[in-house]
C-alpha atoms as a PDB file:
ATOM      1  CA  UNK A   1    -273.779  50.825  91.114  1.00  0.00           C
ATOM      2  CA  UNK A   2    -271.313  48.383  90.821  1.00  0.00           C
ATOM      3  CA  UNK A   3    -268.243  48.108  88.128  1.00  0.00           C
ATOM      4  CA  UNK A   4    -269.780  46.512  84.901  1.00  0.00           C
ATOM      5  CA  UNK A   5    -266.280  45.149  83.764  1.00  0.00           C
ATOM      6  CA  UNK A   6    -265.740  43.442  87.195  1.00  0.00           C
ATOM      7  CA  UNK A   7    -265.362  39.867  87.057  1.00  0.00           C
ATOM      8  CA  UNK A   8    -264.519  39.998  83.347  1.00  0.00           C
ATOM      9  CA  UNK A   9    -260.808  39.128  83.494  1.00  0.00           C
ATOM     10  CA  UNK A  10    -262.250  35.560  84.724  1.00  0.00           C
ATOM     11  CA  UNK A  11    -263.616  35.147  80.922  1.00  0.00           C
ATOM     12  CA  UNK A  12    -260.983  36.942  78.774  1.00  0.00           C
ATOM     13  CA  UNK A  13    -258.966  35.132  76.469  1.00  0.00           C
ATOM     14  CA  UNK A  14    -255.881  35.587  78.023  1.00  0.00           C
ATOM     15  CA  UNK A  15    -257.397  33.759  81.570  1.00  0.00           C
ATOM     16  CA  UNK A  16    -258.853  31.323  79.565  1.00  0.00           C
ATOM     17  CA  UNK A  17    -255.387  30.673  77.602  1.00  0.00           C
ATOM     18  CA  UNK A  18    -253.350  30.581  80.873  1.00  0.00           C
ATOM     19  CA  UNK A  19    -255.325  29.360  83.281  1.00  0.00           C
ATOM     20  CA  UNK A  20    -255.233  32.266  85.282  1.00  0.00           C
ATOM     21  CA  UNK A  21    -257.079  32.191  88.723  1.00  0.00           C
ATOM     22  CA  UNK A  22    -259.439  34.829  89.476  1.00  0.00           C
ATOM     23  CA  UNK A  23    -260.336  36.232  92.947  1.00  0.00           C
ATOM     24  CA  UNK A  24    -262.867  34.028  93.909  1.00  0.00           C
ATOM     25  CA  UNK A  25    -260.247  31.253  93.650  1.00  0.00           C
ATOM     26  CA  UNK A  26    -261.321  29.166  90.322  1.00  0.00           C
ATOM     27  CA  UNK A  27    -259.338  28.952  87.487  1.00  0.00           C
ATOM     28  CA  UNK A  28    -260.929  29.860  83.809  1.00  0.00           C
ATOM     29  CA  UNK A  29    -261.471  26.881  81.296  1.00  0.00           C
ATOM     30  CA  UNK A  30    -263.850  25.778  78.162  1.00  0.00           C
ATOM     31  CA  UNK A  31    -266.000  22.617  79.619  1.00  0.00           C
ATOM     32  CA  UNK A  32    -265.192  19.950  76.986  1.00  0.00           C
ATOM     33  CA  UNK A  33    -268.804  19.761  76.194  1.00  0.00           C
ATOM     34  CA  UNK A  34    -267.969  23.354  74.925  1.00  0.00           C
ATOM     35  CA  UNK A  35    -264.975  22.390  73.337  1.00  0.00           C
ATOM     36  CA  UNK A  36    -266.733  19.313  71.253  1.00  0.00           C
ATOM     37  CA  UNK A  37    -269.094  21.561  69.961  1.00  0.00           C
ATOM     38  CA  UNK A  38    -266.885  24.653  69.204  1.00  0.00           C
ATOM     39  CA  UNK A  39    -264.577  22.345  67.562  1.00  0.00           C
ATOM     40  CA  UNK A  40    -267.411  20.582  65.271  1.00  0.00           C
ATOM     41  CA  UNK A  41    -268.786  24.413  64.863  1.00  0.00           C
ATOM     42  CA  UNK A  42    -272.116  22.948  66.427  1.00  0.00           C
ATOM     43  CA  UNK A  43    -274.295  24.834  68.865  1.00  0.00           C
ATOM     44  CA  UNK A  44    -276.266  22.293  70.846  1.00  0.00           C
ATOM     45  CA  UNK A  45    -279.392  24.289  70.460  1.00  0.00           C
ATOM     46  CA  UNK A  46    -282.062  24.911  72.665  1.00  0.00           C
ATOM     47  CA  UNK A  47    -283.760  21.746  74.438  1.00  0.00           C
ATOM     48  CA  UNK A  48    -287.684  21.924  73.828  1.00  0.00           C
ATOM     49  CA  UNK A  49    -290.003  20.722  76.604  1.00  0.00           C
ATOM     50  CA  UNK A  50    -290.304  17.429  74.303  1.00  0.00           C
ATOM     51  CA  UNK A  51    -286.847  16.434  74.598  1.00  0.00           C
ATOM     52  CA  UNK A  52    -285.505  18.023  70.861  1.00  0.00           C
ATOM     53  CA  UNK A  53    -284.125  21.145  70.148  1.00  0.00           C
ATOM     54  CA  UNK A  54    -285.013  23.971  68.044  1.00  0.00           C
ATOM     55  CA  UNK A  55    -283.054  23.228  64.555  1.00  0.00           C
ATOM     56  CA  UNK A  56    -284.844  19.349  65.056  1.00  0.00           C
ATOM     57  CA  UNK A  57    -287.645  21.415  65.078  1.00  0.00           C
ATOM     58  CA  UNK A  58    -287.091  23.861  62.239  1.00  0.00           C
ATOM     59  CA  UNK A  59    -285.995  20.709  59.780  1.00  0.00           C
ATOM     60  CA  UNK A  60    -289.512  19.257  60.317  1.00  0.00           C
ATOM     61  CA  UNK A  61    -292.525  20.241  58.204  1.00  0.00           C
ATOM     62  CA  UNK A  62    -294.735  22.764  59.182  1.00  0.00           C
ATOM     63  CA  UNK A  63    -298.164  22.447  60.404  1.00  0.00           C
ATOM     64  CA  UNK A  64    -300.977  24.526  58.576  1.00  0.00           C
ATOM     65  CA  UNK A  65    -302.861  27.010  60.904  1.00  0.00           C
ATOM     66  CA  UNK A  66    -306.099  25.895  60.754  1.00  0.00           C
ATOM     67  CA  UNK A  67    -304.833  22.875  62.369  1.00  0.00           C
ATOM     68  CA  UNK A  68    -303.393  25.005  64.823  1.00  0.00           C
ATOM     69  CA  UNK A  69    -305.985  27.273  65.413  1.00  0.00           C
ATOM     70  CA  UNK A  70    -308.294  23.843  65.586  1.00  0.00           C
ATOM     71  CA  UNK A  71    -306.028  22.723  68.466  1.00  0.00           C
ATOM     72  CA  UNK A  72    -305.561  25.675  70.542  1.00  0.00           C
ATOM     73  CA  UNK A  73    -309.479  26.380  70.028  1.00  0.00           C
ATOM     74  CA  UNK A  74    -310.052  22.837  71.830  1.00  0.00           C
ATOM     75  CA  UNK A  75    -307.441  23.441  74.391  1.00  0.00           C
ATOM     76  CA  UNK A  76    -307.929  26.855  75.306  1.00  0.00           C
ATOM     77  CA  UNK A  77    -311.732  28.140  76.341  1.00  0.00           C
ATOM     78  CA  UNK A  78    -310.578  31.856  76.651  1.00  0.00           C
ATOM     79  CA  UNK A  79    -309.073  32.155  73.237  1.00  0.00           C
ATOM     80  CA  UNK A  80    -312.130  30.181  72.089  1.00  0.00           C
ATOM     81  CA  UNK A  81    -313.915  32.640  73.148  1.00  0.00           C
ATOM     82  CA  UNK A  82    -311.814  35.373  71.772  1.00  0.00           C
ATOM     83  CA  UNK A  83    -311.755  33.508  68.621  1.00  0.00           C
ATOM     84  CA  UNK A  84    -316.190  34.255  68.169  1.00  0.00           C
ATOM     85  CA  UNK A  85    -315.302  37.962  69.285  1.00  0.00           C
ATOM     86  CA  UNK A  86    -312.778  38.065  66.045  1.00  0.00           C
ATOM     87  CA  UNK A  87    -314.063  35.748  63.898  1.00  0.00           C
ATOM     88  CA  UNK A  88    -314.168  37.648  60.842  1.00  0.00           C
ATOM     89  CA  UNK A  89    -310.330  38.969  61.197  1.00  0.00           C
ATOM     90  CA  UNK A  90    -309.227  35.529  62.173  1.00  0.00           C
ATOM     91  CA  UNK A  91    -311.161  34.088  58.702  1.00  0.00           C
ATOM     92  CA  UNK A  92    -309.383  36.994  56.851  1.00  0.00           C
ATOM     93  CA  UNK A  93    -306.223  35.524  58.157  1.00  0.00           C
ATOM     94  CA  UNK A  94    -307.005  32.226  57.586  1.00  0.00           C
ATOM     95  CA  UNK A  95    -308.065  32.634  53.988  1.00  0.00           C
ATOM     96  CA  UNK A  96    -304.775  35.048  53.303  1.00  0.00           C
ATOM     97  CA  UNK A  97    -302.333  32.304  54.657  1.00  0.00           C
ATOM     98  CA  UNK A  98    -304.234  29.566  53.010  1.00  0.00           C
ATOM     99  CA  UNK A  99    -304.198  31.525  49.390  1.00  0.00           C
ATOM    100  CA  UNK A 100    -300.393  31.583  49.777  1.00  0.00           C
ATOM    101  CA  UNK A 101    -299.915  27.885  49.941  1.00  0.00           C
ATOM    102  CA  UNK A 102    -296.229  26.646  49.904  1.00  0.00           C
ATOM    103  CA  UNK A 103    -295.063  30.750  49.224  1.00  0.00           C
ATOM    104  CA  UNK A 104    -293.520  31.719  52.044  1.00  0.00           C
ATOM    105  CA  UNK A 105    -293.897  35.666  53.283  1.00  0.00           C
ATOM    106  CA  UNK A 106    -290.779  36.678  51.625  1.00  0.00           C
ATOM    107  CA  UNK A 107    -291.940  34.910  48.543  1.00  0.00           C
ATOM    108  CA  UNK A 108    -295.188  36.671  48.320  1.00  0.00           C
ATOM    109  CA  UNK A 109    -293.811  39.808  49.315  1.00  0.00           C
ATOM    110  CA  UNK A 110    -291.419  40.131  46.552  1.00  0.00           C
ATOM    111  CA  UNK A 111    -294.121  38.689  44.057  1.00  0.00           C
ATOM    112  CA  UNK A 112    -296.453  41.571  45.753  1.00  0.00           C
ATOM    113  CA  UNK A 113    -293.875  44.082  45.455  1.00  0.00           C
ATOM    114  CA  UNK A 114    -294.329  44.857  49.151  1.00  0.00           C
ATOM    115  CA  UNK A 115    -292.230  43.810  52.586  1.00  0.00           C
ATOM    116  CA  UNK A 116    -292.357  40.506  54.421  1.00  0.00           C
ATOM    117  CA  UNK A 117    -293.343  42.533  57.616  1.00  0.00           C
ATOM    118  CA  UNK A 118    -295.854  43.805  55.969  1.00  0.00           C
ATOM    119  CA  UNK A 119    -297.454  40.491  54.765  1.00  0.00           C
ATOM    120  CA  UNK A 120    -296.854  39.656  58.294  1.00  0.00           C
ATOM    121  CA  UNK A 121    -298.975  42.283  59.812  1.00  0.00           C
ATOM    122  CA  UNK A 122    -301.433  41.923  57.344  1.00  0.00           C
ATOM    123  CA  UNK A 123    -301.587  37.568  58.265  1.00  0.00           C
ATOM    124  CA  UNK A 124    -301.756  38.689  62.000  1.00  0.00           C
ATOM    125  CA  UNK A 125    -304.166  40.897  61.660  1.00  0.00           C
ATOM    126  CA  UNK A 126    -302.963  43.686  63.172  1.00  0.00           C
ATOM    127  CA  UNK A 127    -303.258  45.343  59.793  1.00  0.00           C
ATOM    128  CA  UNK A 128    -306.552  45.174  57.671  1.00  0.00           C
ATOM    129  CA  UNK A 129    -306.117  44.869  54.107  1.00  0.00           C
ATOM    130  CA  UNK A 130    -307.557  47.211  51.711  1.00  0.00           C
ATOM    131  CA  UNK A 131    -309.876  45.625  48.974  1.00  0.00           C
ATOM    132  CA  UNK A 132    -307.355  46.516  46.105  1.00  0.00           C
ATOM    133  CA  UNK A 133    -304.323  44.735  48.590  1.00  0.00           C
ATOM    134  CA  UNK A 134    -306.520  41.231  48.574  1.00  0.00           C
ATOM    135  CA  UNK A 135    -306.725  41.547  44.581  1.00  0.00           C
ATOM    136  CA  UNK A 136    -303.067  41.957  44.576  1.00  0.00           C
ATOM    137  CA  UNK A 137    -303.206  39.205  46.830  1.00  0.00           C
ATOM    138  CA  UNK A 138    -305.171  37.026  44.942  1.00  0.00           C
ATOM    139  CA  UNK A 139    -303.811  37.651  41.666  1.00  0.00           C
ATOM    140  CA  UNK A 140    -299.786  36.642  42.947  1.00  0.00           C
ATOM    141  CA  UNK A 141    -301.118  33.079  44.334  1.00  0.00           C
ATOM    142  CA  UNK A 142    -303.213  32.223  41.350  1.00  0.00           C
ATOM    143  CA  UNK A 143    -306.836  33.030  43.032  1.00  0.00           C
ATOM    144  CA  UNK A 144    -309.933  35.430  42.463  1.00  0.00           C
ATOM    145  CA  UNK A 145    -311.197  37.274  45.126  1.00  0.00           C
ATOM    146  CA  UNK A 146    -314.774  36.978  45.846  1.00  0.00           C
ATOM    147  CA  UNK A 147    -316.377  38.946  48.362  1.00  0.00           C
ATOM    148  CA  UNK A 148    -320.097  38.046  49.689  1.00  0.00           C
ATOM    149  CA  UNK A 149    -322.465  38.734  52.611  1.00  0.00           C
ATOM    150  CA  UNK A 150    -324.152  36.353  54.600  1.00  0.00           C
ATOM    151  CA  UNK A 151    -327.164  36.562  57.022  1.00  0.00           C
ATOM    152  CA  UNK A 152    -326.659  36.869  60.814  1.00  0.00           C
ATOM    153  CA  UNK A 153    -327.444  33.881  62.795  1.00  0.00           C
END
């Protein structure tokens, strides 16, 4: 095992302040592309594989998961096929996160009188609601619940 603070003095303020040269020879310093953006009290954010970064990202309006379920349906055959095996959960999902509209999680939690993980669990389906949790449900975002059975195909 080797030393974990070894190295470190390379990084510490006081190198960084001075100048100080470490073993291997280099001196410390802030690339000014670091110093722009600590001065402005910007991070540059992560790049995306389409060129923008995250907070880009996070400004623009989000897309509605049927349309991305649609998508990954069409450019995925394995989760397609997943998709049929879990149909029912994944239209329990899809109807839950549709009823909420424009709430977010946090919103219908507190409205619910329940957790945002927990609307999150129940969304993912990793959690199946109880009958009396969808009327809750239902009630907060303004629905009814109806409940029917179909024939088998």
């Amino acid at each position: 095992m080797g030393n974990a603070f070894a190295g470190s003095e390379r990084n510490s303020k006081s190198a960084l302040r001075d100048g100080n040269r470490t073993k291997s020879g280099r001196s410390a310093r802030v690339r000014e592309k670091d110093r722009k953006d600590a001065a402005q009290g910007n991070s540059p954010g992560i790049e995306t594989s389409e060129g923008s970064t995250l907070k880009e990202q996070s400004r623009r309006m989000y897309i509605p998961a049927s349309e991305v379920l649609a998508e990954m349906k069409l450019n995925d055959p394995a989760f397609a096929a997943a998709c049929v095996d879990q149909q029912n959960d994944l239209d329990l999902a899809i109807a839950m996160i549709s009823a909420r509209g424009d709430m977010t999680q946090e919103q219908l939690a507190v409205a619910m009188r329940t957790t945002q993980t927990a609307i999150a669990r129940l969304e993912s389906g990793r959690h199946k609601p109880s009958v009396r949790t969808l009327e809750r449900l239902a009630k907060v975002t303004g629905n009814r619940l109806v409940i029917h059975f179909e024939p088998i195909q």
